[in-house]
Every structure is written in structure tokens, then in C-alpha cells.
Protein backbone atom coordinates (compact mmCIF):
# COMPACT_ATOMS: atom_id res chain seq x y z
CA UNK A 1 5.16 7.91 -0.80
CA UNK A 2 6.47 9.85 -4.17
CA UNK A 3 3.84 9.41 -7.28
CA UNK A 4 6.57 7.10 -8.91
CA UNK A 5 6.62 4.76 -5.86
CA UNK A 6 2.97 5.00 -6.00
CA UNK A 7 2.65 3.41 -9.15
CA UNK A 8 5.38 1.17 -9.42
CA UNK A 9 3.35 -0.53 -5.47
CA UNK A 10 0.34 -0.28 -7.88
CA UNK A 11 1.75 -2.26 -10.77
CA UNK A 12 3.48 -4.82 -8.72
CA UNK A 13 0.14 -5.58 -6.60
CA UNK A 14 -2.35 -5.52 -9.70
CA UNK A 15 0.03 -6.61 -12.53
CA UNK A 16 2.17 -9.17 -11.02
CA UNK A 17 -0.14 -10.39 -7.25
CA UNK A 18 2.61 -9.12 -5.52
CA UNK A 19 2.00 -7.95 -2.14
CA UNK A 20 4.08 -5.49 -0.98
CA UNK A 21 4.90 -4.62 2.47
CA UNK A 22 4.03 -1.02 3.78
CA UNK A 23 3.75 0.74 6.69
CA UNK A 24 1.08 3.23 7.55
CA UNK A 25 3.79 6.57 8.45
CA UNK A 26 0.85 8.21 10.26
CA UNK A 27 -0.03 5.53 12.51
CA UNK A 28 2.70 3.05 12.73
CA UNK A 29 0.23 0.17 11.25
CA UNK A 30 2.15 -2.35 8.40
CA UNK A 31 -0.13 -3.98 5.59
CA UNK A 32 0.04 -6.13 2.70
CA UNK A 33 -1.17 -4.31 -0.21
CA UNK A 34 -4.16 -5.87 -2.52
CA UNK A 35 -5.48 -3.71 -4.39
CA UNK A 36 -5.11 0.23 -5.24
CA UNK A 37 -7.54 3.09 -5.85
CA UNK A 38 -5.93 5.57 -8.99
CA UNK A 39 -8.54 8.06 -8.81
CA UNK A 40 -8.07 8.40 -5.14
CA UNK A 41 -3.93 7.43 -5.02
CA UNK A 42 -5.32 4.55 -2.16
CA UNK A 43 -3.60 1.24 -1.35
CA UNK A 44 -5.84 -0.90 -0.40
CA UNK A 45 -4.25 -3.12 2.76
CA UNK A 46 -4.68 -6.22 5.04
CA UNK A 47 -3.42 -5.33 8.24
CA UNK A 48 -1.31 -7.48 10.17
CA UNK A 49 -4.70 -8.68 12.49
CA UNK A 50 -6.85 -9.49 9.27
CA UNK A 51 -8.61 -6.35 8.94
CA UNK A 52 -8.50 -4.62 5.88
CA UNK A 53 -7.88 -0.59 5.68
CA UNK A 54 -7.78 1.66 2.76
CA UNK A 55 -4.53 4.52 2.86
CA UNK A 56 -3.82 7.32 1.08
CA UNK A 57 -0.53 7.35 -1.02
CA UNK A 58 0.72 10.44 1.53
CA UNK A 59 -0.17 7.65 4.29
CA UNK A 60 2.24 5.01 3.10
CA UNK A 61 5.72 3.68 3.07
CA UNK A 62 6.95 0.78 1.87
CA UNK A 63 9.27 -1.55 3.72
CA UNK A 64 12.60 -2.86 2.59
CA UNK A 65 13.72 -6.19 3.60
């Protein structure tokens, strides 16, 4: 994902409690963001089976309904 998407996932999950919807391009995985890392560009996730995972802004892609 682009620096701009980046941040606007960032603002929306921190800002507003949004979760947004991304999928994992390396692995297939989706999440629910809650939380992101700026010094590391991370996106903190819950996965679709609970577990929570940590993915690298290169890593993810968000969804569109």
C-alpha cells in the first residue's frame, strides 16, 4: 500500500475506531485493522480466526466493498 493509503488506514483506525478491511498481498490473510505502528509503517490486525498479526505497509491492501 502507497504512503498516502498508509496514513489515511492509520487515521481512520486511530482517529475515527474505524476498522478497515485489508488483506495481507503476501499471504492471502484479510484483517481488521486496530491499531498502527508509524515508526515501523505496521497495521496492526485481527485476523479473521481471532489472532492478531502485525503487517508491514508493503504487506497490505485494503479491500473495497
Amino acid at each position: 500500500m502507497r504512503v498516502q493509503n498508509y496514513q489515511q488506514v492509520c487515521y481512520r483506525t486511530e482517529q475515527r475506531d474505524e476498522g478497515v478491511v485489508l488483506t495481507n498481498v503476501k499471504t492471502g490473510e484479510k484483517g481488521i485493522s486496530f491499531g498502527c505502528t508509524l515508526e515501523g509503517e505496521t497495521v496492526q490486525v485481527r485476523l479473521e480466526n481471532g489472532e492478531l498479526d502485525s503487517w508491514e505497509r508493503r504487506e497490505c491492501s485494503e479491500m473495497i466493498h
